[in-house]
PDB file of N, CA and C in Angstrom:
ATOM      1  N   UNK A   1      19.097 201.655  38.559  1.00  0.00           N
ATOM      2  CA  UNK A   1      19.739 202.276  37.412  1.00  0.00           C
ATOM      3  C   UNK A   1      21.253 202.241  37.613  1.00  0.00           C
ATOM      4  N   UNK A   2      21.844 201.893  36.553  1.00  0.00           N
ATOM      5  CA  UNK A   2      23.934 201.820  36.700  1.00  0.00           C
ATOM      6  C   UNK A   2      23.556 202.902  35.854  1.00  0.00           C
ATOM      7  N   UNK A   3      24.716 203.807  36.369  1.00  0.00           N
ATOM      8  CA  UNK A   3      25.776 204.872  35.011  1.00  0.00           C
ATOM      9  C   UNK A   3      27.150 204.402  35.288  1.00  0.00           C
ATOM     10  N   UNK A   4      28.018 204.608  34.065  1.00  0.00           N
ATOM     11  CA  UNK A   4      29.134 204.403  33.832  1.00  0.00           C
ATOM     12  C   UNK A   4      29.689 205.453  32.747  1.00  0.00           C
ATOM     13  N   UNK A   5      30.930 205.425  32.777  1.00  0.00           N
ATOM     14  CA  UNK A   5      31.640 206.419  31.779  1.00  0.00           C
ATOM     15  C   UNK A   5      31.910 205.019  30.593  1.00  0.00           C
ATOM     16  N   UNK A   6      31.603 205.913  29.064  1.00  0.00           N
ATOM     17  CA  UNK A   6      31.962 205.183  28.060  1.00  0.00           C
ATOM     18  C   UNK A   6      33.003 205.345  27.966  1.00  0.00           C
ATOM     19  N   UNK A   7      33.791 204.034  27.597  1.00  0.00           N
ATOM     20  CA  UNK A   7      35.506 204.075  27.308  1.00  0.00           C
ATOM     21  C   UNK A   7      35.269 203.818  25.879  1.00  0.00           C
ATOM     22  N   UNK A   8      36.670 204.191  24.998  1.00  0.00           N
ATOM     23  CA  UNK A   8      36.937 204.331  24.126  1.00  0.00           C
ATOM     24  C   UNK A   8      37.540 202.874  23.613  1.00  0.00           C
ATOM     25  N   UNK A   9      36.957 201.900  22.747  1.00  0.00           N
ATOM     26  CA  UNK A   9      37.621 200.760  22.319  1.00  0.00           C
ATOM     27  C   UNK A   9      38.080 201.141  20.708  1.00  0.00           C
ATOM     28  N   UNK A  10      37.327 201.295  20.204  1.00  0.00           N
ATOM     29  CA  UNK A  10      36.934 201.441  18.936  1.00  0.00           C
ATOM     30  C   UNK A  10      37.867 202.339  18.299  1.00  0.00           C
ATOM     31  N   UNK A  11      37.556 203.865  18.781  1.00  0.00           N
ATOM     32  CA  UNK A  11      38.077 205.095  18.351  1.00  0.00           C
ATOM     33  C   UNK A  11      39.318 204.959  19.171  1.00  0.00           C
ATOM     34  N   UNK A  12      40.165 206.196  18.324  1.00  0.00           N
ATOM     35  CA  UNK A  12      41.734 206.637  18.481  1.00  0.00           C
ATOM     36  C   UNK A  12      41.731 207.277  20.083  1.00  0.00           C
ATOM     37  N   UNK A  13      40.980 207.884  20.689  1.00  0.00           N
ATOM     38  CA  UNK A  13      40.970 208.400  21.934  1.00  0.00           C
ATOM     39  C   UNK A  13      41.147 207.738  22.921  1.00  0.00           C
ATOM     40  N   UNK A  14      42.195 208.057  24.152  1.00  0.00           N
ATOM     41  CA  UNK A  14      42.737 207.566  25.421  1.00  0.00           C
ATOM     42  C   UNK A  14      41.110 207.709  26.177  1.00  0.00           C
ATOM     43  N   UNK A  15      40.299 208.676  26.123  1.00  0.00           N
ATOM     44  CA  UNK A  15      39.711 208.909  26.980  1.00  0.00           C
ATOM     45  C   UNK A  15      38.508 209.700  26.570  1.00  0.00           C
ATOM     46  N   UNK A  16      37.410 209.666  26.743  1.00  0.00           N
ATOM     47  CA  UNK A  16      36.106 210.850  26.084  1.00  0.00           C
ATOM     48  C   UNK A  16      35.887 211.693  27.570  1.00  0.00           C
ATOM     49  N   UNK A  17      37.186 211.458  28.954  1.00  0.00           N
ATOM     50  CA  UNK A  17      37.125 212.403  30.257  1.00  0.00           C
ATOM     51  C   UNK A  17      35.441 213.011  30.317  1.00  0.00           C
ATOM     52  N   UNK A  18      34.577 211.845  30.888  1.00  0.00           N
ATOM     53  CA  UNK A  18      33.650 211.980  31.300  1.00  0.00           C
ATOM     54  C   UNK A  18      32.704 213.147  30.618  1.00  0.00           C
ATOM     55  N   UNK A  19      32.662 212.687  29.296  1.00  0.00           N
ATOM     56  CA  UNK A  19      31.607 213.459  28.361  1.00  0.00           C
ATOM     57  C   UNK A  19      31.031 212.410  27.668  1.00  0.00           C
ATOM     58  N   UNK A  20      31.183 211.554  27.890  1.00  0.00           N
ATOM     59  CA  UNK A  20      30.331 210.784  27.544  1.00  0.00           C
ATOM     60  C   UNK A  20      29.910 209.416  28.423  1.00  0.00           C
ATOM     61  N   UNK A  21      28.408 209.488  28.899  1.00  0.00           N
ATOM     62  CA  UNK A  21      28.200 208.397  30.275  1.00  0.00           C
ATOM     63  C   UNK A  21      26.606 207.896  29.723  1.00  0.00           C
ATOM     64  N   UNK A  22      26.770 206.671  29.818  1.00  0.00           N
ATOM     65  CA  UNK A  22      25.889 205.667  29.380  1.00  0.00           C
ATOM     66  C   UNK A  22      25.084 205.261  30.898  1.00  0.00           C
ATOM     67  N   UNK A  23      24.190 204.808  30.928  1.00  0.00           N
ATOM     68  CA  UNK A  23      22.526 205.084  31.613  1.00  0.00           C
ATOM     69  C   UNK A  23      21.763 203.883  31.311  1.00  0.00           C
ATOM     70  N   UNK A  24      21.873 202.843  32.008  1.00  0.00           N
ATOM     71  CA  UNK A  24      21.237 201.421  31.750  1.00  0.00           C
ATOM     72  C   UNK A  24      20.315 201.699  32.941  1.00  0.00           C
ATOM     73  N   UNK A  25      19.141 201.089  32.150  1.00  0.00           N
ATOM     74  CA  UNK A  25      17.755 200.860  32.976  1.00  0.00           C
ATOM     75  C   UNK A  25      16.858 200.074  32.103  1.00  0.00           C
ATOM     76  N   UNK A  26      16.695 198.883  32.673  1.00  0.00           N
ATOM     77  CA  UNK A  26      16.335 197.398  32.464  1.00  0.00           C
ATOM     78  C   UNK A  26      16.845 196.880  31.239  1.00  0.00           C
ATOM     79  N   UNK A  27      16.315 196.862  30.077  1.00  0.00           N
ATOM     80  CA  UNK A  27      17.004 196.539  28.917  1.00  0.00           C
ATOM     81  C   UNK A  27      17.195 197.907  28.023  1.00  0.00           C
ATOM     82  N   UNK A  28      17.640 198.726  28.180  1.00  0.00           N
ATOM     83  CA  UNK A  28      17.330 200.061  27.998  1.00  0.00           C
ATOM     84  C   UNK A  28      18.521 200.665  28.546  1.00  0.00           C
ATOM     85  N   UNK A  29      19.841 201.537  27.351  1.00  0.00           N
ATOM     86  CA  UNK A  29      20.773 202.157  27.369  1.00  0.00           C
ATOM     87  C   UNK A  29      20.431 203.129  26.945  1.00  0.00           C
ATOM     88  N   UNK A  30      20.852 204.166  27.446  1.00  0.00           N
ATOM     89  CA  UNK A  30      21.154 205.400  27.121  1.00  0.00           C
ATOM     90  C   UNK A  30      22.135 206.437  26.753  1.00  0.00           C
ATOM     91  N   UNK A  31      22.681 206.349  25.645  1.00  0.00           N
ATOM     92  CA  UNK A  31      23.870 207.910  26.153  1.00  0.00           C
ATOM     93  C   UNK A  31      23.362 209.097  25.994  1.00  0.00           C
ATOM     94  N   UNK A  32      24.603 209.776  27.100  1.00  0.00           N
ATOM     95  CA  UNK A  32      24.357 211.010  26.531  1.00  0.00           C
ATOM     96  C   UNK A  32      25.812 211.755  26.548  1.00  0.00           C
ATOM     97  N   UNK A  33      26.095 212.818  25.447  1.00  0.00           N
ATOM     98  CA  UNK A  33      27.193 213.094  25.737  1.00  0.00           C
ATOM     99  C   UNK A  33      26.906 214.901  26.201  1.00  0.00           C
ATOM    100  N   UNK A  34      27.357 215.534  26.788  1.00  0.00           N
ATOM    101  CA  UNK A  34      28.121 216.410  27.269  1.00  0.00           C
ATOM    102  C   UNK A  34      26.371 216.692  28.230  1.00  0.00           C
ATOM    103  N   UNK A  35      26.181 215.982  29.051  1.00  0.00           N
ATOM    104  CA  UNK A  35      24.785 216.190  29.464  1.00  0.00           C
ATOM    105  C   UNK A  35      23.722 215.631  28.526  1.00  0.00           C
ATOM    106  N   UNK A  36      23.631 215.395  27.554  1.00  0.00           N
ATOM    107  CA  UNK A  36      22.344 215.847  26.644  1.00  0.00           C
ATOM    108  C   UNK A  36      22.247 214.709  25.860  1.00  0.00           C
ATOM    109  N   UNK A  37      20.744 213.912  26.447  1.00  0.00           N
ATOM    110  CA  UNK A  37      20.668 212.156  25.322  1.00  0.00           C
ATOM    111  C   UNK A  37      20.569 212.607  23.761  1.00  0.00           C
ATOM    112  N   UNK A  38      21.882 211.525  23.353  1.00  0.00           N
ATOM    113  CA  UNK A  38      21.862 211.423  21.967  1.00  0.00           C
ATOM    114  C   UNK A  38      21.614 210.426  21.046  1.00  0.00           C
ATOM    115  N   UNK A  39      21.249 209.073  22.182  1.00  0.00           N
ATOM    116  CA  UNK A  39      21.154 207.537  21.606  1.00  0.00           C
ATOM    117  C   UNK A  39      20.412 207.200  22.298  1.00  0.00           C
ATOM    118  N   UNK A  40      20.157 205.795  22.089  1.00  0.00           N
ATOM    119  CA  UNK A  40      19.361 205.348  23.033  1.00  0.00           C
ATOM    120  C   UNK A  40      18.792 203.660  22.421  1.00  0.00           C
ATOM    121  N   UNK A  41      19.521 202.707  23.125  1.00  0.00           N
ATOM    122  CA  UNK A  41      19.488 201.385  22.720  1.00  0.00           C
ATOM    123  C   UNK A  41      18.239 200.933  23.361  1.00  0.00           C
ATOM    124  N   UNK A  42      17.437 199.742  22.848  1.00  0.00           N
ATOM    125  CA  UNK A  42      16.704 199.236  23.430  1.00  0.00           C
ATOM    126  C   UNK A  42      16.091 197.632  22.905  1.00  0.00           C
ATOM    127  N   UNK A  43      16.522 196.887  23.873  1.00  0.00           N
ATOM    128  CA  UNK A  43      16.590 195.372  22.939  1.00  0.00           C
ATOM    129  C   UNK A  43      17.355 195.740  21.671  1.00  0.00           C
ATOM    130  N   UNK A  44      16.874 195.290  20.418  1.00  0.00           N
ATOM    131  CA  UNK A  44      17.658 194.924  19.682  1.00  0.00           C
ATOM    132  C   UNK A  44      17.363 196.391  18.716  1.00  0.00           C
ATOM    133  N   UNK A  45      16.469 197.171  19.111  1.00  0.00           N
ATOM    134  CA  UNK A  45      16.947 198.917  18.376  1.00  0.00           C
ATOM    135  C   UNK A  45      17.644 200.052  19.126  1.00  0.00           C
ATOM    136  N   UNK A  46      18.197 200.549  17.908  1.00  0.00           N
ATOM    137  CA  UNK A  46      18.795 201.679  18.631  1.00  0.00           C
ATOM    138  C   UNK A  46      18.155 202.733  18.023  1.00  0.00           C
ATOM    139  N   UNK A  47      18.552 203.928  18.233  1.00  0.00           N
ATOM    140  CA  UNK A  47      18.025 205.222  18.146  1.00  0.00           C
ATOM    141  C   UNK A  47      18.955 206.659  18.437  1.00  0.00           C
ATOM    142  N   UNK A  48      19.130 207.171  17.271  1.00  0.00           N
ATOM    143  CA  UNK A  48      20.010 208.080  17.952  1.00  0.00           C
ATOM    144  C   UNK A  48      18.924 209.897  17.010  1.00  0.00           C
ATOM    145  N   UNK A  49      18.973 210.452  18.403  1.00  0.00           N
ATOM    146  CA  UNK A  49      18.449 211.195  18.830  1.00  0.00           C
ATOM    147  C   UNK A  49      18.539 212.826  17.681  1.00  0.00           C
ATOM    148  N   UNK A  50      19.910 212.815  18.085  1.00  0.00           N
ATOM    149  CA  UNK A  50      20.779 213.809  17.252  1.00  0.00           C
ATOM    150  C   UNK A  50      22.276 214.133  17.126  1.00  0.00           C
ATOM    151  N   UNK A  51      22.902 214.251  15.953  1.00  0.00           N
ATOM    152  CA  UNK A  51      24.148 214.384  16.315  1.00  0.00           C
ATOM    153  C   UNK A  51      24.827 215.910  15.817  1.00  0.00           C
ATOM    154  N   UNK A  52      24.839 216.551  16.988  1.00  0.00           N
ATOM    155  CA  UNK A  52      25.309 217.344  17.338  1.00  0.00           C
ATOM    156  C   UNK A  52      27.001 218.055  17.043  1.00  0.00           C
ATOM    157  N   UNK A  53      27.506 217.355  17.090  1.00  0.00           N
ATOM    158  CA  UNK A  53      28.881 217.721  16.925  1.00  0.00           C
ATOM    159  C   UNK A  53      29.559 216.845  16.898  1.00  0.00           C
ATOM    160  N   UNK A  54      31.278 216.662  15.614  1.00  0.00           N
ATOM    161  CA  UNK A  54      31.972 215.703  15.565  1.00  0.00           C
ATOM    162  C   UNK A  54      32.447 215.028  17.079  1.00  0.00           C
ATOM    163  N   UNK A  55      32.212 215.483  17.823  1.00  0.00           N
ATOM    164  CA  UNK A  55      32.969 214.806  18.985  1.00  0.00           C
ATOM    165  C   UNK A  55      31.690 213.811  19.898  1.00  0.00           C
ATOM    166  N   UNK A  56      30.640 214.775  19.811  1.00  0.00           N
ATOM    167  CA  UNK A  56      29.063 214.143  19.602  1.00  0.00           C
ATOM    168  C   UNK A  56      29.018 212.708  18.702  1.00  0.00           C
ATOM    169  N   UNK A  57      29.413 212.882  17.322  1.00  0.00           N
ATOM    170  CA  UNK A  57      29.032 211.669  16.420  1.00  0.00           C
ATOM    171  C   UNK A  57      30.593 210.686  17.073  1.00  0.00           C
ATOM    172  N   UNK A  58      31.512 210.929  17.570  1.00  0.00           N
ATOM    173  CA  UNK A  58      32.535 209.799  18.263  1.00  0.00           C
ATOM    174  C   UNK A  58      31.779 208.886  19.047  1.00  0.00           C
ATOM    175  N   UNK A  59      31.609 209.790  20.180  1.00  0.00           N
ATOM    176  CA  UNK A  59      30.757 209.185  21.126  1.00  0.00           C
ATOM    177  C   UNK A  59      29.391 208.550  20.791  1.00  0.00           C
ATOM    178  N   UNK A  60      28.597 208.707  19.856  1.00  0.00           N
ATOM    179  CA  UNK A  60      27.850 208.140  19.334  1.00  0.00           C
ATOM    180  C   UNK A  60      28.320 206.593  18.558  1.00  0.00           C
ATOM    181  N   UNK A  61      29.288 206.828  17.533  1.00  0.00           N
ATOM    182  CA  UNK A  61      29.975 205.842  16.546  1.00  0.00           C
ATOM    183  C   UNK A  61      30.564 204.559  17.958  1.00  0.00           C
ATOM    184  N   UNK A  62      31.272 205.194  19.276  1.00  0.00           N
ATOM    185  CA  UNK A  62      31.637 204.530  20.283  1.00  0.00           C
ATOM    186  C   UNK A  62      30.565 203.026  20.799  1.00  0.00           C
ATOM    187  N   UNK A  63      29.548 203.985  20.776  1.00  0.00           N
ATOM    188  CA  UNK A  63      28.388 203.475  22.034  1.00  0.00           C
ATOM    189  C   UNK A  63      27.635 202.451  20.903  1.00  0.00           C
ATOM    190  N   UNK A  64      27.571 203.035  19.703  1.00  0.00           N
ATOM    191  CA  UNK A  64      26.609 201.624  18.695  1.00  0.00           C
ATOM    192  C   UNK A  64      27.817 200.334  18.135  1.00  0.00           C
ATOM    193  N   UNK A  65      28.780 200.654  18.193  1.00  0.00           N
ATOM    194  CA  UNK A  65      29.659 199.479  17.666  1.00  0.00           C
ATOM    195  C   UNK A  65      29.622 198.613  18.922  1.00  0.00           C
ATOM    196  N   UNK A  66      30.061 199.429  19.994  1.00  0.00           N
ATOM    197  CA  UNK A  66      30.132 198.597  21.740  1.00  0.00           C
ATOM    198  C   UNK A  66      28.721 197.293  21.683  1.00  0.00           C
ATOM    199  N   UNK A  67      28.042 198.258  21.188  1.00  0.00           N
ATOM    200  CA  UNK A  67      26.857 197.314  21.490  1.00  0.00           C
ATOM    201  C   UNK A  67      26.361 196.163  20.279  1.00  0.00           C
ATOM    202  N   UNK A  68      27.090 196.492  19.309  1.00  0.00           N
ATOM    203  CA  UNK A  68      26.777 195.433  18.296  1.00  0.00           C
ATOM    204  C   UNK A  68      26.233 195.949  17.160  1.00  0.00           C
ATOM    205  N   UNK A  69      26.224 197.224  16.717  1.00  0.00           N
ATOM    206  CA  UNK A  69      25.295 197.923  16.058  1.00  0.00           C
ATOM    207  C   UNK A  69      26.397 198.637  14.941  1.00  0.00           C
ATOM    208  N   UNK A  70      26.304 198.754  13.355  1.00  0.00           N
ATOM    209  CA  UNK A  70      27.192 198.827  12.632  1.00  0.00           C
ATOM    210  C   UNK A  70      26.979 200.566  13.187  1.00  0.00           C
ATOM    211  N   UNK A  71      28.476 201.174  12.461  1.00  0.00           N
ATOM    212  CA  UNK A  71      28.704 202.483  12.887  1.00  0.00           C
ATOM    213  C   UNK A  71      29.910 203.233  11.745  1.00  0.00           C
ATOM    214  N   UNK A  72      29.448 203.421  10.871  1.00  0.00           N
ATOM    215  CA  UNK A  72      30.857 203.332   9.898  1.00  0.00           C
ATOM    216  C   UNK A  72      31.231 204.855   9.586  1.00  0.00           C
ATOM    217  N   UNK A  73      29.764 205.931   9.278  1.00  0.00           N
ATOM    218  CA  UNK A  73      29.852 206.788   9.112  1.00  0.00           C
ATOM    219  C   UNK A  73      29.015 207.908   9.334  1.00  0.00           C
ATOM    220  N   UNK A  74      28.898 209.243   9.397  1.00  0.00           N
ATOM    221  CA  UNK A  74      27.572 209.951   9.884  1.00  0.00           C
ATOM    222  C   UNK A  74      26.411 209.912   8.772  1.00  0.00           C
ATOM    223  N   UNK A  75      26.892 209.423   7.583  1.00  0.00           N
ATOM    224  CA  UNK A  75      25.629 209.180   6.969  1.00  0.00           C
ATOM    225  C   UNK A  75      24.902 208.303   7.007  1.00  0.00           C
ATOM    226  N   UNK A  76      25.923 206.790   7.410  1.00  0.00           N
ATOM    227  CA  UNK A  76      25.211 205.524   7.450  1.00  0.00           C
ATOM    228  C   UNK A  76      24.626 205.649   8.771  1.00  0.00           C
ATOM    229  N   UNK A  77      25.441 206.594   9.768  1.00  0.00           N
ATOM    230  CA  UNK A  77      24.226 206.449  11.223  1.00  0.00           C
ATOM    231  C   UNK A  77      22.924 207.060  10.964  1.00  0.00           C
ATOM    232  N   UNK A  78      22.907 208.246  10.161  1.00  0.00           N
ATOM    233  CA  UNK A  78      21.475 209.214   9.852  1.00  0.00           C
ATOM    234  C   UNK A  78      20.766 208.209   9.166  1.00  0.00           C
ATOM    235  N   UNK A  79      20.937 207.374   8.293  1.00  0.00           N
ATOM    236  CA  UNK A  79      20.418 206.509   7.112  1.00  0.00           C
ATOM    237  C   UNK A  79      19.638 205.408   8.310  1.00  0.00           C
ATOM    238  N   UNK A  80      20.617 204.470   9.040  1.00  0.00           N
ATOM    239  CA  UNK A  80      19.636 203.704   9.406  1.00  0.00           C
ATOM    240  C   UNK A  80      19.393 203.938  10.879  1.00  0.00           C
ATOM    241  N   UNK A  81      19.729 205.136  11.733  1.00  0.00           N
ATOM    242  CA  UNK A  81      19.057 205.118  13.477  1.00  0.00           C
ATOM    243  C   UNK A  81      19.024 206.543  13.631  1.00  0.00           C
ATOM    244  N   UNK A  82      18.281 207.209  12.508  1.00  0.00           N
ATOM    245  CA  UNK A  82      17.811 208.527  13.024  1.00  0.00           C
ATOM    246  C   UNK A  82      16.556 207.944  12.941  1.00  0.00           C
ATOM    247  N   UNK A  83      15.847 209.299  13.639  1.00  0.00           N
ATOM    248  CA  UNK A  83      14.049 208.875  13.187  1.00  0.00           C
ATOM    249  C   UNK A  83      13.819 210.965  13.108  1.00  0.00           C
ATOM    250  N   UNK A  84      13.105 211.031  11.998  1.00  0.00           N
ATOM    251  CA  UNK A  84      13.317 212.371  11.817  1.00  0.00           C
ATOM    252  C   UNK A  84      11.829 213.018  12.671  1.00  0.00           C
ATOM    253  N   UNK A  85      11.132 211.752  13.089  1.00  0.00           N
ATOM    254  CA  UNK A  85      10.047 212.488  13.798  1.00  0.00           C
ATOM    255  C   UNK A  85      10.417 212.372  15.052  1.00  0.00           C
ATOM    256  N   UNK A  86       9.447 213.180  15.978  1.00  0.00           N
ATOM    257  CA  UNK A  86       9.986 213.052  17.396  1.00  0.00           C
ATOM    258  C   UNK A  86       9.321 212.017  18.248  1.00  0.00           C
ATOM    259  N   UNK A  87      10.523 211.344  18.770  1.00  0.00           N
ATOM    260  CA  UNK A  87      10.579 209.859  19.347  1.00  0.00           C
ATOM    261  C   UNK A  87      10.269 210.317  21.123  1.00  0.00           C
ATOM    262  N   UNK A  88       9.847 209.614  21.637  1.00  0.00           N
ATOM    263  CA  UNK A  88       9.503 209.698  23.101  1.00  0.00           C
ATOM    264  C   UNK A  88      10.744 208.872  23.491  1.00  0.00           C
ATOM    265  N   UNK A  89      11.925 209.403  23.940  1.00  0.00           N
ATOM    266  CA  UNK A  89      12.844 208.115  24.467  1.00  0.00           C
ATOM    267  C   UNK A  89      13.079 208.723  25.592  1.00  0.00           C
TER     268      UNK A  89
END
């Protein structure tokens, strides 16, 4: 398993200072921000968990563009990578 801290490309922020750390295991990413999984990539789906708080949906908007995955707004993330039932991730 690698962890790493997510850096900020995308968004206006110097730094998300280790609140937000991504969790690769085999083809299989994970974030989570402030402790607590909120995404979760896998091959070519993603999944995001819940979004919690604007600084929550950054770090979220961060981690799906990084990876190739559109990210424009909190509705378009709820619209296409929520799942409103509960997901085993």
């Amino acid at each position: 398993m690698i962890e790493y801290e997510l850096k900020p490309i995308y968004s206006r922020e110097k730094s998300f200072y280790r609140k937000a750390i991504v969790e690769i295991e085999g083809d299989k990413k994970t974030l989570y921000s402030y402790n607590t999984k909120v995404a979760v990539i896998e091959g070519e789906k993603a999944i995001v968990v819940n979004i919690y708080s604007a600084t929550t949906l950054r770090h979220i908007k961060e981690f799906l563009r990084q990876n190739g995955f559109e990210a424009e707004s909190k509705k378009q993330i709820e619209k296409d990578y929520m799942r409103w039932e509960k997901w085993k991730i």
